[in-house]
Protein backbone atom coordinates (compact mmCIF):
# COMPACT_ATOMS: atom_id res chain seq x y z
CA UNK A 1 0.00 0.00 0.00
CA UNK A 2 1.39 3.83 -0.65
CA UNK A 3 0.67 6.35 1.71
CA UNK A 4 1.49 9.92 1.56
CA UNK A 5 1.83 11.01 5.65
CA UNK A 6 0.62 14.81 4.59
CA UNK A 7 1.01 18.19 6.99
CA UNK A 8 -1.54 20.98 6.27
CA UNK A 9 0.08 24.21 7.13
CA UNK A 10 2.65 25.28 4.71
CA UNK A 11 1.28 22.56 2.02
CA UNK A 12 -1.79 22.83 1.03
CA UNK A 13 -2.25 26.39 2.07
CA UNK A 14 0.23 29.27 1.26
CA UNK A 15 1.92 32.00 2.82
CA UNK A 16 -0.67 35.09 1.50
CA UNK A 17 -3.63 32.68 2.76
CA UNK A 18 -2.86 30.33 5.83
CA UNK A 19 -5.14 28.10 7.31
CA UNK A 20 -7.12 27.77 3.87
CA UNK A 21 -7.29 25.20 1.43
CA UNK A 22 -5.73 26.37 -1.91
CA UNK A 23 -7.04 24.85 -4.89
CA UNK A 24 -3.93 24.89 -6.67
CA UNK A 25 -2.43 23.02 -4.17
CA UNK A 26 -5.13 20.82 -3.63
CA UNK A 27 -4.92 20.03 -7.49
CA UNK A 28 -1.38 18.68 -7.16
CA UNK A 29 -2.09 16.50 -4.16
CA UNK A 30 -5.16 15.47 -6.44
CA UNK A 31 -3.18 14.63 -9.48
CA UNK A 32 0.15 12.99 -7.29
CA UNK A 33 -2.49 10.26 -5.88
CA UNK A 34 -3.91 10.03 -9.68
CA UNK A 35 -0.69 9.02 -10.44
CA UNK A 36 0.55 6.83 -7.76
CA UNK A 37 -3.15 5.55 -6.46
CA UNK A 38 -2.09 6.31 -3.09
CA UNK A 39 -4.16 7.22 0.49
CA UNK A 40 -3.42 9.80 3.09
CA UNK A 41 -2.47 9.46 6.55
CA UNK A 42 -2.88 13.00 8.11
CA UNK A 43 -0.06 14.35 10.28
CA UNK A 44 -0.97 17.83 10.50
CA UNK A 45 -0.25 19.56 13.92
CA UNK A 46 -3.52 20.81 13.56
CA UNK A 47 -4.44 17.36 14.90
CA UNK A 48 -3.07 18.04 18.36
CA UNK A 49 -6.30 20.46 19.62
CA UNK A 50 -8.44 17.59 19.15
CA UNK A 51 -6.02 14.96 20.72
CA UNK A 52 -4.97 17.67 23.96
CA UNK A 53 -8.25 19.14 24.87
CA UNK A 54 -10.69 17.32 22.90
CA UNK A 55 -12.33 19.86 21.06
CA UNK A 56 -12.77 19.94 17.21
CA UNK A 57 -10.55 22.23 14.87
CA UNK A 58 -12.68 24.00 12.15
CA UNK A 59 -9.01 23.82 10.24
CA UNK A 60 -9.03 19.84 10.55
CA UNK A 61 -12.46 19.70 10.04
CA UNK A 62 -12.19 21.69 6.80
CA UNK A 63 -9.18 19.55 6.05
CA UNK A 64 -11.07 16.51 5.86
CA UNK A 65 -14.23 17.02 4.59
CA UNK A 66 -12.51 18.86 1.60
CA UNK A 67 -10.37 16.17 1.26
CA UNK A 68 -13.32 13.55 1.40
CA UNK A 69 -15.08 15.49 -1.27
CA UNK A 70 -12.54 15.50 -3.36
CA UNK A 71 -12.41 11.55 -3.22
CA UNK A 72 -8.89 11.58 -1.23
CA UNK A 73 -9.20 7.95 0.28
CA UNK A 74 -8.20 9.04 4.45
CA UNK A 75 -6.58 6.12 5.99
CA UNK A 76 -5.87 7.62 8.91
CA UNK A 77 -4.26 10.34 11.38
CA UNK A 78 -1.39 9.96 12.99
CA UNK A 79 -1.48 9.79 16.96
CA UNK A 80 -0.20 12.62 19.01
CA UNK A 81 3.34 11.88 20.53
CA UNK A 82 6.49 13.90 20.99
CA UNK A 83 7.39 14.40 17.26
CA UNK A 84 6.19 14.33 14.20
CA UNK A 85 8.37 12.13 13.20
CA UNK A 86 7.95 9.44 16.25
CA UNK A 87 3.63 10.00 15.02
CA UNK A 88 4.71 8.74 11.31
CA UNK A 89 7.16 5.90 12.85
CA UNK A 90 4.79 4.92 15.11
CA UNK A 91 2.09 4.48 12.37
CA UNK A 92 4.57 2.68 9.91
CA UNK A 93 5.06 0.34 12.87
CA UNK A 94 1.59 -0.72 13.32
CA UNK A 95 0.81 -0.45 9.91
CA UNK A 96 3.25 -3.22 8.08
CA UNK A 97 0.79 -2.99 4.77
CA UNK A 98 2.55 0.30 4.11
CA UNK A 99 4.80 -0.79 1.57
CA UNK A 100 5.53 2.65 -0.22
CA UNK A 101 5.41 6.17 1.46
CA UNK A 102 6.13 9.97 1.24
CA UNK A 103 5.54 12.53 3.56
CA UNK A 104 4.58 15.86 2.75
CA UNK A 105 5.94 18.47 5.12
CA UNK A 106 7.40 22.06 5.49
CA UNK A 107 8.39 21.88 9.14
CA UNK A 108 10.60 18.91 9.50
CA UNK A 109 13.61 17.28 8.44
CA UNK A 110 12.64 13.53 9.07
CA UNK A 111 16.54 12.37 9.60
CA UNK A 112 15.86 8.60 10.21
CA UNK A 113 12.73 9.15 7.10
CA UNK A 114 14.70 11.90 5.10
CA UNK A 115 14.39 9.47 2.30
CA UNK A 116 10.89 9.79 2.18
CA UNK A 117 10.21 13.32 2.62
CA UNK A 118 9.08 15.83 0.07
CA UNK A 119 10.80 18.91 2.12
CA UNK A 120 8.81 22.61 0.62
CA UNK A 121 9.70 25.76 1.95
CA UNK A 122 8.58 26.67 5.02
CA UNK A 123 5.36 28.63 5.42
CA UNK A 124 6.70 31.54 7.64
CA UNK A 125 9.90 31.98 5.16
CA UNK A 126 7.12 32.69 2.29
CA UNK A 127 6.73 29.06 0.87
CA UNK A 128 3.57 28.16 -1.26
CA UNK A 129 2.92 24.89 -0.64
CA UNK A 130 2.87 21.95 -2.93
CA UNK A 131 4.01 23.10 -6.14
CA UNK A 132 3.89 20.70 -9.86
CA UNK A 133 7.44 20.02 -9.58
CA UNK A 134 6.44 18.22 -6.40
CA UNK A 135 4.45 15.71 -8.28
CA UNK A 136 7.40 14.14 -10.06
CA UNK A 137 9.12 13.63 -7.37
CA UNK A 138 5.84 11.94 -5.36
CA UNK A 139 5.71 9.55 -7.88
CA UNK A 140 9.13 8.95 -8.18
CA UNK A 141 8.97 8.07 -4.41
CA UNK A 142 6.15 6.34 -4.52
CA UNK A 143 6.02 4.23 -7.78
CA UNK A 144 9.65 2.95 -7.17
């Protein structure tokens, strides 16, 4: 199975418009899992209101249902744990049907997953999100 392990903030939103979905990003994440027929695993901090205090997150919310209608197959979220990257490992780990996997992401340098990641430019140092070059290299990661 081929999972893309995909952040929000700083991916599919943009630096002139954070916290909202842009279509031109959501296009590319549409068109990558065209291309590799792959399912998300969300690992968003945006997640972490709704694991710490229990409340919902209109951003996560909006996240998935857009997402949903858009016919983005959600195979899960990640739980909340010290890192990101301990959330994605710990997922892997108790998911052994994950065969192929990227991870989307413009916070983190993954070091023991750096293989994996798809690193964009971070939000707050004016990055876009998800741009088409990032769909060649999704696929490369994926369809290997």
């Amino acid at each position: 199975m081929k999972v893309i392990f995909l952040d929000f903030n700083g991916v599919l939103d943009t630096y002139e418009n954070m916290d909202t979905i842009d279509e031109i990003n959501l296009h590319i994440l549409i068109n990558a899992i065209k291309k590799t027929e792959a399912k998300v695993v969300i690992t968003s901090s945006n997640k972490n209101v709704f694991y710490r205090i229990g409340k919902h997150n209109k951003i996560m919310i909006n996240l998935l249902n857009t997402l949903k209608q858009n016919n983005i197959e959600i195979l899960g979220i990640t739980k909340y744990l010290n890192t990101r990257e301990e959330e994605i490992l710990d997922y892997l780990k108790t998911h052994p049907q994950i065969t192929h996997y990227c991870i989307l992401d413009d916070d983190y340098i993954f070091e023991s997953m750096k293989e994996h990641q798809i690193k964009l430019t971070n939000q707050n140092d004016g990055g876009n999100g998800l741009q088409e070059t990032s769909i060649e290299e999704i696929v490369r990661k994926l369809n290997i």
